[in-house]
PDB file of N, CA and C in Angstrom:
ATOM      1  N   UNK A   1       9.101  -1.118  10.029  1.00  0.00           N
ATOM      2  CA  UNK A   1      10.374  -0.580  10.490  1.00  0.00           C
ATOM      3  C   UNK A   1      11.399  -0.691   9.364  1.00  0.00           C
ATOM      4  N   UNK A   2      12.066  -0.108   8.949  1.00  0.00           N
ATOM      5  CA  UNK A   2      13.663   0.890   8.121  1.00  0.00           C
ATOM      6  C   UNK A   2      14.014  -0.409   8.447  1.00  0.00           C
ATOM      7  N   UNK A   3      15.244  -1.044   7.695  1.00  0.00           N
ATOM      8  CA  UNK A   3      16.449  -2.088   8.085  1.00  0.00           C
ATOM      9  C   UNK A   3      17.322  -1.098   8.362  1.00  0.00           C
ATOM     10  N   UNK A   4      17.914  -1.695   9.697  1.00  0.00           N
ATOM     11  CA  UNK A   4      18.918  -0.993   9.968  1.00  0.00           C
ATOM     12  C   UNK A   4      20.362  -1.532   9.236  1.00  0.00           C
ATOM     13  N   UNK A   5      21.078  -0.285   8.870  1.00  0.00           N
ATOM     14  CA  UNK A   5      22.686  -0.924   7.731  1.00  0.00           C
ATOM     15  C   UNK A   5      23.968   0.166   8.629  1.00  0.00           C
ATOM     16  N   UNK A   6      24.646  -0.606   8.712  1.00  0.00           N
ATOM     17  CA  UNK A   6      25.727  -0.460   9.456  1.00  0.00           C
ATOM     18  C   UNK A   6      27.109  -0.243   8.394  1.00  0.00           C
ATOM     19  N   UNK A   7      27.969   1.264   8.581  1.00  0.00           N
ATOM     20  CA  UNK A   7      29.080   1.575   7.379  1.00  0.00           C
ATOM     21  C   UNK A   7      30.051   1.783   8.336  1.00  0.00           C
ATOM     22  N   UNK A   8      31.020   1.567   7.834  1.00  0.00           N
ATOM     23  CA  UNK A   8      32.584   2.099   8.401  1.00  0.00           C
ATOM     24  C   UNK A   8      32.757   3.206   7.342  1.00  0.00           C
ATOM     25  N   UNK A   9      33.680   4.492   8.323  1.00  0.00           N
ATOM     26  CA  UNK A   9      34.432   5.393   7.265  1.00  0.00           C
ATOM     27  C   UNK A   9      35.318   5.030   6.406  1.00  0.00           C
ATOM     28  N   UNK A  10      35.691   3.550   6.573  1.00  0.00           N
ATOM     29  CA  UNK A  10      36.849   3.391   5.763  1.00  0.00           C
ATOM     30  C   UNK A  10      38.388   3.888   6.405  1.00  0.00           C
ATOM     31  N   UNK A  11      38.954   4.507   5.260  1.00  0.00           N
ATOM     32  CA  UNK A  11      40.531   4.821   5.588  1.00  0.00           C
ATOM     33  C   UNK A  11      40.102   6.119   5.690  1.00  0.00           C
ATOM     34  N   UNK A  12      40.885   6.979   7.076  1.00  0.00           N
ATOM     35  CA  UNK A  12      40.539   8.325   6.723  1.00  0.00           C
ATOM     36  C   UNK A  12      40.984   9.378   6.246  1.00  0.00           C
ATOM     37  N   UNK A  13      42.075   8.832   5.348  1.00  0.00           N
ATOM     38  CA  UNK A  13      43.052   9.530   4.742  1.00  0.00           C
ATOM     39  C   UNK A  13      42.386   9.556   3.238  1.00  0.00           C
ATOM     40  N   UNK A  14      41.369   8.581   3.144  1.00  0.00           N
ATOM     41  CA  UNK A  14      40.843   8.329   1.532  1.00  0.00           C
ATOM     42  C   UNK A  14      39.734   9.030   1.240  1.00  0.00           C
ATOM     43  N   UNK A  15      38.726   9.021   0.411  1.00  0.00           N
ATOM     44  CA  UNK A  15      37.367   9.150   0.010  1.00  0.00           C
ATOM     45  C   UNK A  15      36.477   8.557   0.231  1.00  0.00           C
ATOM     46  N   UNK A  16      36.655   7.164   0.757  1.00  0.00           N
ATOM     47  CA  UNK A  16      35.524   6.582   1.308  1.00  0.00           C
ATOM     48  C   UNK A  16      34.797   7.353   2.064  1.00  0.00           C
ATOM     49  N   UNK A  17      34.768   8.231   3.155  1.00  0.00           N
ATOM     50  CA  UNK A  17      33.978   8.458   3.542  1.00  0.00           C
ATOM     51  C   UNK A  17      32.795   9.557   3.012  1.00  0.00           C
ATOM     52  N   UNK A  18      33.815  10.596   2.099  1.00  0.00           N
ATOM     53  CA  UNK A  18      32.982  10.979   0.889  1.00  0.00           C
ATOM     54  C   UNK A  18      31.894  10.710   0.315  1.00  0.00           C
ATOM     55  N   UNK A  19      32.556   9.412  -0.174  1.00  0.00           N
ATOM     56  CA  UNK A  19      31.282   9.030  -0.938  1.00  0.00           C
ATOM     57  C   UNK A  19      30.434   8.381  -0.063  1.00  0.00           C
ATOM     58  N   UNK A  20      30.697   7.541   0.916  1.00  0.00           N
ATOM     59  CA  UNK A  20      29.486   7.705   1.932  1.00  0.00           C
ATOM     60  C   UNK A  20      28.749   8.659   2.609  1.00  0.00           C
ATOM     61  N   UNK A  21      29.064   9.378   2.730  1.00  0.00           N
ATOM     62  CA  UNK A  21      28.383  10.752   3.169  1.00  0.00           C
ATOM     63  C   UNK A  21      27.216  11.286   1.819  1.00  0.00           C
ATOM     64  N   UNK A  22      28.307  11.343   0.786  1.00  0.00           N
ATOM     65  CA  UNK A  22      27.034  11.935  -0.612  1.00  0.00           C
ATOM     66  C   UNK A  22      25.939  10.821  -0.431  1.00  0.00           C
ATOM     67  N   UNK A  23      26.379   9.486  -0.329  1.00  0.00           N
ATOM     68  CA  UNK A  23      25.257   8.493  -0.756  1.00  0.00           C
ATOM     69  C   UNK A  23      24.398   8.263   0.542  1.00  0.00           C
ATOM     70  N   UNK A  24      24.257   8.636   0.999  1.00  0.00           N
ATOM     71  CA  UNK A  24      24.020   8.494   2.588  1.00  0.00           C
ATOM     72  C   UNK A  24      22.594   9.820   2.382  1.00  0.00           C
ATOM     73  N   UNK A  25      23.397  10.251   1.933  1.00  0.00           N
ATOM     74  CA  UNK A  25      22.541  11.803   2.307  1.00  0.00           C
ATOM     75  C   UNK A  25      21.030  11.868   1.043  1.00  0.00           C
ATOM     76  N   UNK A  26      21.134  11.259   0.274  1.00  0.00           N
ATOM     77  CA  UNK A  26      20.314  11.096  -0.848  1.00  0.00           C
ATOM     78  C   UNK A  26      19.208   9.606  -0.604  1.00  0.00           C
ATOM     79  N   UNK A  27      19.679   9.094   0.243  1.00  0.00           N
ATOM     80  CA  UNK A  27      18.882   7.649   1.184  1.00  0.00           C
ATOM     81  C   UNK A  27      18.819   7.299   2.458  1.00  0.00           C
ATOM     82  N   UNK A  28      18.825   8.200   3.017  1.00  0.00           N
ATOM     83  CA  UNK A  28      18.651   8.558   4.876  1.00  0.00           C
ATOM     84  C   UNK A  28      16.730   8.059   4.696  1.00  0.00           C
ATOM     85  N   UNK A  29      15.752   8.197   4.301  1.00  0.00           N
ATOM     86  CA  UNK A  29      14.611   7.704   4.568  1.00  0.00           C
ATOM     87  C   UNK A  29      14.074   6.635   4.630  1.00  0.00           C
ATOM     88  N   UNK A  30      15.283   5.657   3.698  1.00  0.00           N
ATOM     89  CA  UNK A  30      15.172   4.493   3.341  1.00  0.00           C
ATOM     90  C   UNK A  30      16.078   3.206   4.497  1.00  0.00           C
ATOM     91  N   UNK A  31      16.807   3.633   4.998  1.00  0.00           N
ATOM     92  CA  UNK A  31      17.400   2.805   6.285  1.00  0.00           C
ATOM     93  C   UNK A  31      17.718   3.240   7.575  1.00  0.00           C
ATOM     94  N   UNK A  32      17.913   2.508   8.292  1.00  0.00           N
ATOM     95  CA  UNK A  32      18.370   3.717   9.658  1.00  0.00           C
ATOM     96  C   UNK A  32      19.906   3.008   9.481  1.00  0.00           C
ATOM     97  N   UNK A  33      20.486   4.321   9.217  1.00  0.00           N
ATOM     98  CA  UNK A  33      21.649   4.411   9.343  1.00  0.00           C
ATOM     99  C   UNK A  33      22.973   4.342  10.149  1.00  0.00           C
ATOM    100  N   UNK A  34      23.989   3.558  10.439  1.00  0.00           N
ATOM    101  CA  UNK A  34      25.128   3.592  11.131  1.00  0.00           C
ATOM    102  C   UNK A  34      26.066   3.809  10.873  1.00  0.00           C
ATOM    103  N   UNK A  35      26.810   4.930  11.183  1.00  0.00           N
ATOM    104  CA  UNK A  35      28.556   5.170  10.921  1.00  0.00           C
ATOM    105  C   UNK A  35      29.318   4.893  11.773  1.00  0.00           C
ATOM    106  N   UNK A  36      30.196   4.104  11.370  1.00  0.00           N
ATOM    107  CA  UNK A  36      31.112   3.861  12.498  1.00  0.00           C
ATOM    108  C   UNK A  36      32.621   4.629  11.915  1.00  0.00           C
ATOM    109  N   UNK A  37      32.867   5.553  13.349  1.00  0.00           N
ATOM    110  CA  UNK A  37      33.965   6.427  12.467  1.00  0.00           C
ATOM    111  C   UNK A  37      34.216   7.328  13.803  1.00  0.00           C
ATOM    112  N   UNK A  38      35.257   8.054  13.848  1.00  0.00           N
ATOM    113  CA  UNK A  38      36.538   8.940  14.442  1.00  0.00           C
ATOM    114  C   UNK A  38      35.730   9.871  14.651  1.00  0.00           C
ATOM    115  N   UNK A  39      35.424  10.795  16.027  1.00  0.00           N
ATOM    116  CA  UNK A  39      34.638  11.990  16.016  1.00  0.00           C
ATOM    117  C   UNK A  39      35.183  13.083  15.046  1.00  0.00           C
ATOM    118  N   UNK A  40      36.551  13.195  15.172  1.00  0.00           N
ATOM    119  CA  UNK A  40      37.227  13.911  14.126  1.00  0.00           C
ATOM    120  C   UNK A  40      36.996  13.912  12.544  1.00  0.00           C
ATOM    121  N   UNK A  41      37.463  12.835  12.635  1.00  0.00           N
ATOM    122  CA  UNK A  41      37.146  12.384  10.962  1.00  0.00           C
ATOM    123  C   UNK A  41      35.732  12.769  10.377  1.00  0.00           C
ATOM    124  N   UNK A  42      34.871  12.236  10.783  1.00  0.00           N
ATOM    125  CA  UNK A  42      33.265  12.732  11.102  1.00  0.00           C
ATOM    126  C   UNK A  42      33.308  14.028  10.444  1.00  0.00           C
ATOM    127  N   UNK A  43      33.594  14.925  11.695  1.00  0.00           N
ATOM    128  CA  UNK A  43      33.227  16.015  11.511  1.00  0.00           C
ATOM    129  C   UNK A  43      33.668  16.850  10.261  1.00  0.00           C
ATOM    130  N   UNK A  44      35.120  16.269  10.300  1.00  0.00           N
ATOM    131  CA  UNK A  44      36.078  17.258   9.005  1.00  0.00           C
ATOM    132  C   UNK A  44      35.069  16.695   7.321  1.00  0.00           C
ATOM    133  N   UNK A  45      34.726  15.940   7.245  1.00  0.00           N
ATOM    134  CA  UNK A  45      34.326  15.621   6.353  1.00  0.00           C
ATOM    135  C   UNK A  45      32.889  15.617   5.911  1.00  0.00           C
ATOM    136  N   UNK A  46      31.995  16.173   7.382  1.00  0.00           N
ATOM    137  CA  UNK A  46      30.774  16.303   7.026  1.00  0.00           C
ATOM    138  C   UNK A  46      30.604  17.615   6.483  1.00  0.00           C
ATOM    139  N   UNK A  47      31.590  18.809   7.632  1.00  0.00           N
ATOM    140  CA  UNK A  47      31.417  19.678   7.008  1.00  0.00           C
ATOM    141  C   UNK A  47      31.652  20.188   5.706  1.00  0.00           C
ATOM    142  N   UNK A  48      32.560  19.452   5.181  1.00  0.00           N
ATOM    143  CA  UNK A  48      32.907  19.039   3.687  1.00  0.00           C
ATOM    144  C   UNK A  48      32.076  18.934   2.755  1.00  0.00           C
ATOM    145  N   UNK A  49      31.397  17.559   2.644  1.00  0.00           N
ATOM    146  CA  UNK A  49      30.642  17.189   1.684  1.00  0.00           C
ATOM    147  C   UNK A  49      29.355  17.033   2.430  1.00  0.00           C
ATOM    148  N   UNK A  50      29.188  17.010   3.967  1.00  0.00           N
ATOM    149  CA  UNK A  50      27.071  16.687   3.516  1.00  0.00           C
ATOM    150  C   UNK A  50      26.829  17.840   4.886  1.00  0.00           C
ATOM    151  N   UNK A  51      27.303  18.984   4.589  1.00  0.00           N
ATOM    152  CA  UNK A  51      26.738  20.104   5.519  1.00  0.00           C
ATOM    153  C   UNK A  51      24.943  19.965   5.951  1.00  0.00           C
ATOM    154  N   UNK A  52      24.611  20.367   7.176  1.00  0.00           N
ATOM    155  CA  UNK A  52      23.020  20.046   7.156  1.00  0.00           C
ATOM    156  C   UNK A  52      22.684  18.373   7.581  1.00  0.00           C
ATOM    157  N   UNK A  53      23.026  17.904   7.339  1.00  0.00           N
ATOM    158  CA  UNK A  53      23.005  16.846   7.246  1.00  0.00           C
ATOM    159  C   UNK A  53      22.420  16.250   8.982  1.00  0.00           C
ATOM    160  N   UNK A  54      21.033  15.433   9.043  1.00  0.00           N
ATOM    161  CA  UNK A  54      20.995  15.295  10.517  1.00  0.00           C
ATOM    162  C   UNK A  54      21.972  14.211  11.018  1.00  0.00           C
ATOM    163  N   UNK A  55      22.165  14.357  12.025  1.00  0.00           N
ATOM    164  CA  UNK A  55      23.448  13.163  12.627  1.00  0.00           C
ATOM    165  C   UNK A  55      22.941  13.219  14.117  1.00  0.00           C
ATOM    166  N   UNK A  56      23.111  12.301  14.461  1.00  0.00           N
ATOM    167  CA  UNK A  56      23.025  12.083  16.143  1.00  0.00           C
ATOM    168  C   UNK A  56      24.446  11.030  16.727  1.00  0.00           C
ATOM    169  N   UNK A  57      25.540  11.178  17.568  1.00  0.00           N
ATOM    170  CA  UNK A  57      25.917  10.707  18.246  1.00  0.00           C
ATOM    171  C   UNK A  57      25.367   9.717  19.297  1.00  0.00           C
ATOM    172  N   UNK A  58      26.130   8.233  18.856  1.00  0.00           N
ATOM    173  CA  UNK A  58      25.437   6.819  19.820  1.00  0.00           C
ATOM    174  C   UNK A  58      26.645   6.264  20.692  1.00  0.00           C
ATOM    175  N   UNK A  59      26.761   5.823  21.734  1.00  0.00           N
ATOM    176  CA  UNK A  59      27.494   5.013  22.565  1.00  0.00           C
ATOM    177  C   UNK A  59      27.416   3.774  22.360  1.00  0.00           C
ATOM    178  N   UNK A  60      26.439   3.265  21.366  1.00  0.00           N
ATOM    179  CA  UNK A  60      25.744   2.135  21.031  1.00  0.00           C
ATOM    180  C   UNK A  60      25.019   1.642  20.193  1.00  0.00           C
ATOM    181  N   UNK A  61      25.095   0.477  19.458  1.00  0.00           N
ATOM    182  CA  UNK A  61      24.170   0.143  18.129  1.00  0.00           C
ATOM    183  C   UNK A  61      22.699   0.002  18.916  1.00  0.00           C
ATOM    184  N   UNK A  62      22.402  -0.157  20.335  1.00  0.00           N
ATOM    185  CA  UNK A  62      21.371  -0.596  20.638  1.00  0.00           C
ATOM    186  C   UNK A  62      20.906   0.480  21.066  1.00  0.00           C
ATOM    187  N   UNK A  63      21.078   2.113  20.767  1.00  0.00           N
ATOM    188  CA  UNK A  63      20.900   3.585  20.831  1.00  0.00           C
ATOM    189  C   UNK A  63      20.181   3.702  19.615  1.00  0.00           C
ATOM    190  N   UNK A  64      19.883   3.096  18.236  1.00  0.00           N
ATOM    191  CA  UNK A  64      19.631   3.136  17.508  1.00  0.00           C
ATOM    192  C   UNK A  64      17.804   3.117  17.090  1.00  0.00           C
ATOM    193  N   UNK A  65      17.317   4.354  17.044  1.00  0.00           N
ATOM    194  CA  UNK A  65      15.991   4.658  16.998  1.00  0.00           C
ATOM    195  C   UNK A  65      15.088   4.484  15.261  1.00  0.00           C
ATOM    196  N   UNK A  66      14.336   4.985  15.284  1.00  0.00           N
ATOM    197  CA  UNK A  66      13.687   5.174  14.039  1.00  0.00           C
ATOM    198  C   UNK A  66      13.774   6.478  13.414  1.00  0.00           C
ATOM    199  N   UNK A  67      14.275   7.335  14.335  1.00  0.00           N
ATOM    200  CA  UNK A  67      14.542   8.477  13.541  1.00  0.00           C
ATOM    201  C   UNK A  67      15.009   8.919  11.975  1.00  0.00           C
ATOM    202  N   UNK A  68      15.012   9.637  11.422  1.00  0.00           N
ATOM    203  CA  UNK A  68      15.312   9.700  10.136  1.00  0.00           C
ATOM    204  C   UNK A  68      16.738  10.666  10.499  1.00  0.00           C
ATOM    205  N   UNK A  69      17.477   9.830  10.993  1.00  0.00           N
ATOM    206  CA  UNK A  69      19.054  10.673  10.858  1.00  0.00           C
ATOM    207  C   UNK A  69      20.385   9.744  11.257  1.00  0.00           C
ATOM    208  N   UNK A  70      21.440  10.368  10.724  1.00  0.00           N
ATOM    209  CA  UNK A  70      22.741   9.084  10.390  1.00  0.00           C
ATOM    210  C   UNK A  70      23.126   9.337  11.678  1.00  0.00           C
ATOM    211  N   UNK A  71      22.825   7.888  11.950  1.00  0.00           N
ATOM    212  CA  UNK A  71      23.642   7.503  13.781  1.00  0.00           C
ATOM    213  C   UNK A  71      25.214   7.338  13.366  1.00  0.00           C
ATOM    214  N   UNK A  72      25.684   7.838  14.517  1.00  0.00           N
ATOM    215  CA  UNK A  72      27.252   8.053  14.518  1.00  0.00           C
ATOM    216  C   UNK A  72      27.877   7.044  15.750  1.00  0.00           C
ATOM    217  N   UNK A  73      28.370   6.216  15.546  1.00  0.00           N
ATOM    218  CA  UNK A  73      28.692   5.297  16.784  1.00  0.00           C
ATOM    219  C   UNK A  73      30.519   5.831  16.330  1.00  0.00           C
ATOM    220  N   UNK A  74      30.844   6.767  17.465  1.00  0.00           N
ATOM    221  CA  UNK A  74      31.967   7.067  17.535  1.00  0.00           C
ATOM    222  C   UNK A  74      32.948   5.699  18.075  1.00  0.00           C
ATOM    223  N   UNK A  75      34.029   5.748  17.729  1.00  0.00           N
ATOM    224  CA  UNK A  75      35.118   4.853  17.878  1.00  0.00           C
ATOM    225  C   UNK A  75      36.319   5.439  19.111  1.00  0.00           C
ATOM    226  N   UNK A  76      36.159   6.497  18.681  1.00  0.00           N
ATOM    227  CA  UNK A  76      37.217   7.084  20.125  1.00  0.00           C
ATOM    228  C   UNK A  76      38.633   7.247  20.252  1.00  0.00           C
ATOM    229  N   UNK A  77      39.071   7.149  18.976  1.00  0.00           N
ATOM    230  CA  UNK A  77      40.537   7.213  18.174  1.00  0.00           C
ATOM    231  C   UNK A  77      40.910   8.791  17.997  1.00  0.00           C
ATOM    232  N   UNK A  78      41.940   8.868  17.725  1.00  0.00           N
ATOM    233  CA  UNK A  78      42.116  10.531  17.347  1.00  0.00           C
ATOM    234  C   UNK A  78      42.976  10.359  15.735  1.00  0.00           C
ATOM    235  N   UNK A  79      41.827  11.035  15.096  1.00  0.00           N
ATOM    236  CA  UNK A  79      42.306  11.115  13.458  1.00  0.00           C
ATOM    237  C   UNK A  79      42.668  12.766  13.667  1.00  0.00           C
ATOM    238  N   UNK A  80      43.122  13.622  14.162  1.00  0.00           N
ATOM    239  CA  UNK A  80      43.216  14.766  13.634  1.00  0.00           C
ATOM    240  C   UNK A  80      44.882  15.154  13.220  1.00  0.00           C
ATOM    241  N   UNK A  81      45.744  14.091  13.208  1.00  0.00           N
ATOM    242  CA  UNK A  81      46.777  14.122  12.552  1.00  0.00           C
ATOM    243  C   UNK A  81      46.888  13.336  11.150  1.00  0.00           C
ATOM    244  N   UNK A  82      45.939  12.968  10.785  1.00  0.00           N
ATOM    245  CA  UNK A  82      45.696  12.099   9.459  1.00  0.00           C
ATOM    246  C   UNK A  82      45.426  13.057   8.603  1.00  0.00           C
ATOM    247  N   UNK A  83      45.704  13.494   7.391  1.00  0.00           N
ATOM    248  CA  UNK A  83      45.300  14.419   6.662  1.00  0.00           C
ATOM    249  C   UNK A  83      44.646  13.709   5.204  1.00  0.00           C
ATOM    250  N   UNK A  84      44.279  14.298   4.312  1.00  0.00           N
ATOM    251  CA  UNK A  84      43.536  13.732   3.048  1.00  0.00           C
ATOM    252  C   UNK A  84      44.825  13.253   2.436  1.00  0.00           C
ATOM    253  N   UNK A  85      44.583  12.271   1.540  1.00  0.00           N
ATOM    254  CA  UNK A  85      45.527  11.661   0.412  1.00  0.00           C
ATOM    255  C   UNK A  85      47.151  11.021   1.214  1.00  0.00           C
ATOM    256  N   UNK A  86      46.853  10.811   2.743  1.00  0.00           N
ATOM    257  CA  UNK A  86      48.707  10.653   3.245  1.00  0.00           C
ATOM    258  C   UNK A  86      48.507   9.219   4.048  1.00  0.00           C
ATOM    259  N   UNK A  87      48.592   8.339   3.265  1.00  0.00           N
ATOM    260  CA  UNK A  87      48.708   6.743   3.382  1.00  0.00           C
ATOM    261  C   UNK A  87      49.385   6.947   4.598  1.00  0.00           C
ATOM    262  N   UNK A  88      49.148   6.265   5.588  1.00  0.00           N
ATOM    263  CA  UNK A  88      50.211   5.684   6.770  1.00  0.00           C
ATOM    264  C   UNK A  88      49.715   4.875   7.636  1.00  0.00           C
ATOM    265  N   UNK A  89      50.816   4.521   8.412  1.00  0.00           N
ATOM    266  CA  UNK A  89      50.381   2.858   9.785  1.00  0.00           C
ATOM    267  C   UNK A  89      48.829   3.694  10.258  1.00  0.00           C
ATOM    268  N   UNK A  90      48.741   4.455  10.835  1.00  0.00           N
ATOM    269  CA  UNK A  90      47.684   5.400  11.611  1.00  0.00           C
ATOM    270  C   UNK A  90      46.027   5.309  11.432  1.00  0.00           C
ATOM    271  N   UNK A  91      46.558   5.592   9.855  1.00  0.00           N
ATOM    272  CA  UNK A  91      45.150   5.758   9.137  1.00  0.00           C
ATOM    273  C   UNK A  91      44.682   3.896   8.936  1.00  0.00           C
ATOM    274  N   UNK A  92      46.012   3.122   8.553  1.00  0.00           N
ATOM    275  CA  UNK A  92      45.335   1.708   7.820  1.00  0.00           C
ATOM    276  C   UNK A  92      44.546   1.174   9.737  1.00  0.00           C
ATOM    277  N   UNK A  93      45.316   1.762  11.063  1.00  0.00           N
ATOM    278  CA  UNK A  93      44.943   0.994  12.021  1.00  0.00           C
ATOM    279  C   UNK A  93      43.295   1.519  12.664  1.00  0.00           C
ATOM    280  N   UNK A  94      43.264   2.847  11.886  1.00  0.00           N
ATOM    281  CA  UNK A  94      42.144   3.640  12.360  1.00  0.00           C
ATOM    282  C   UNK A  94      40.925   2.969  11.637  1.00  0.00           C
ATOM    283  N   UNK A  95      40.892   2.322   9.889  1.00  0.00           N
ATOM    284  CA  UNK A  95      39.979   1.883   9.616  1.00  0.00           C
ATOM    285  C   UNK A  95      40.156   0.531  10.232  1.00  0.00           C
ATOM    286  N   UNK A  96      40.856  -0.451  10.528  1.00  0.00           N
ATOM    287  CA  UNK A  96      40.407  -1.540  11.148  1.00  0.00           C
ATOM    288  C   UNK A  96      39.406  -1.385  12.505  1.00  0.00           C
ATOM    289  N   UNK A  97      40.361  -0.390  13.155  1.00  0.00           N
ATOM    290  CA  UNK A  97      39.473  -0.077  14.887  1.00  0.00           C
ATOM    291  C   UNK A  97      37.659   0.050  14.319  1.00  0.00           C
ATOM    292  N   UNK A  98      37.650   0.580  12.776  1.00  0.00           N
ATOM    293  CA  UNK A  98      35.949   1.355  12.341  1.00  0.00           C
ATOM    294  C   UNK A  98      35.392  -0.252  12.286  1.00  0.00           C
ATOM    295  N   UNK A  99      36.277  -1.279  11.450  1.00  0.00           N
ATOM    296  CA  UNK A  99      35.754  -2.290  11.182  1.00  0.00           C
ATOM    297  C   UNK A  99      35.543  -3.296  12.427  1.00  0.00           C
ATOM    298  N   UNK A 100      36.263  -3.717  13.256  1.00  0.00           N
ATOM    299  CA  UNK A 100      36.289  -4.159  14.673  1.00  0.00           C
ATOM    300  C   UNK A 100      35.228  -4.023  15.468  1.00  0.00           C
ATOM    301  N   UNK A 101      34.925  -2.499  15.041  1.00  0.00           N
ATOM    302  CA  UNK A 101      34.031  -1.857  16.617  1.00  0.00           C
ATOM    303  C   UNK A 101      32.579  -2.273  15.528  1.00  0.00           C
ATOM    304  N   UNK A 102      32.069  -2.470  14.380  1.00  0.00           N
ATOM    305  CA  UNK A 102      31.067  -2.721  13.739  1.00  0.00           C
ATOM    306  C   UNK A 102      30.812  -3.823  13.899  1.00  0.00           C
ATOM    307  N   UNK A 103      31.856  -5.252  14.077  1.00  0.00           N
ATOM    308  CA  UNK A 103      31.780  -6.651  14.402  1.00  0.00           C
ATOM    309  C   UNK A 103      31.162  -6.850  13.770  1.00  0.00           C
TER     310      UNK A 103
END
């Protein structure tokens, strides 16, 4: 069995999730994957940088199969007023909620 590794998006105003997504997408065979992150955020940024990309939506880390695709353990926040590069209270409270809900 894959080790399972567990990521936060980070800030979603930043690149972190960027570059998790590129690096993610080049080593999906090698772990079973967890994102913890904003359905919004998610999406704006997959379609971005890792189009194609398999993803499955979880309610739960214990939803977590062997499949070869990046589990999405949504958080349930609304990022769609956060935009790229715009620091604010919103975004710093949205990556804690990513880090919190990963425990």
């Amino acid at each position: 069995m894959r080790p399972t590794i567990g990521i936060t998006a980070g800030d979603p105003a930043g690149i972190g999730l960027e570059v998790v997504l590129k690096s993610i997408s080049t080593t999906l065979p090698l772990a079973r994957w967890v994102l913890f992150a904003d359905r919004f955020v998610f999406e704006r940024n997959c379609v971005l940088f890792a189009a194609g990309m398999k993803h499955k939506s979880i309610g739960s880390t214990s939803e977590v199969t062997d499949e070869p695709v990046l589990f999405v353990r949504e958080v349930g926040g609304d990022t769609s007023d956060i935009g790229f590069g715009n620091c604010s209270r919103d975004s710093g409270e949205r990556a804690l909620a990513y880090l919190k809900t990963a425990g």
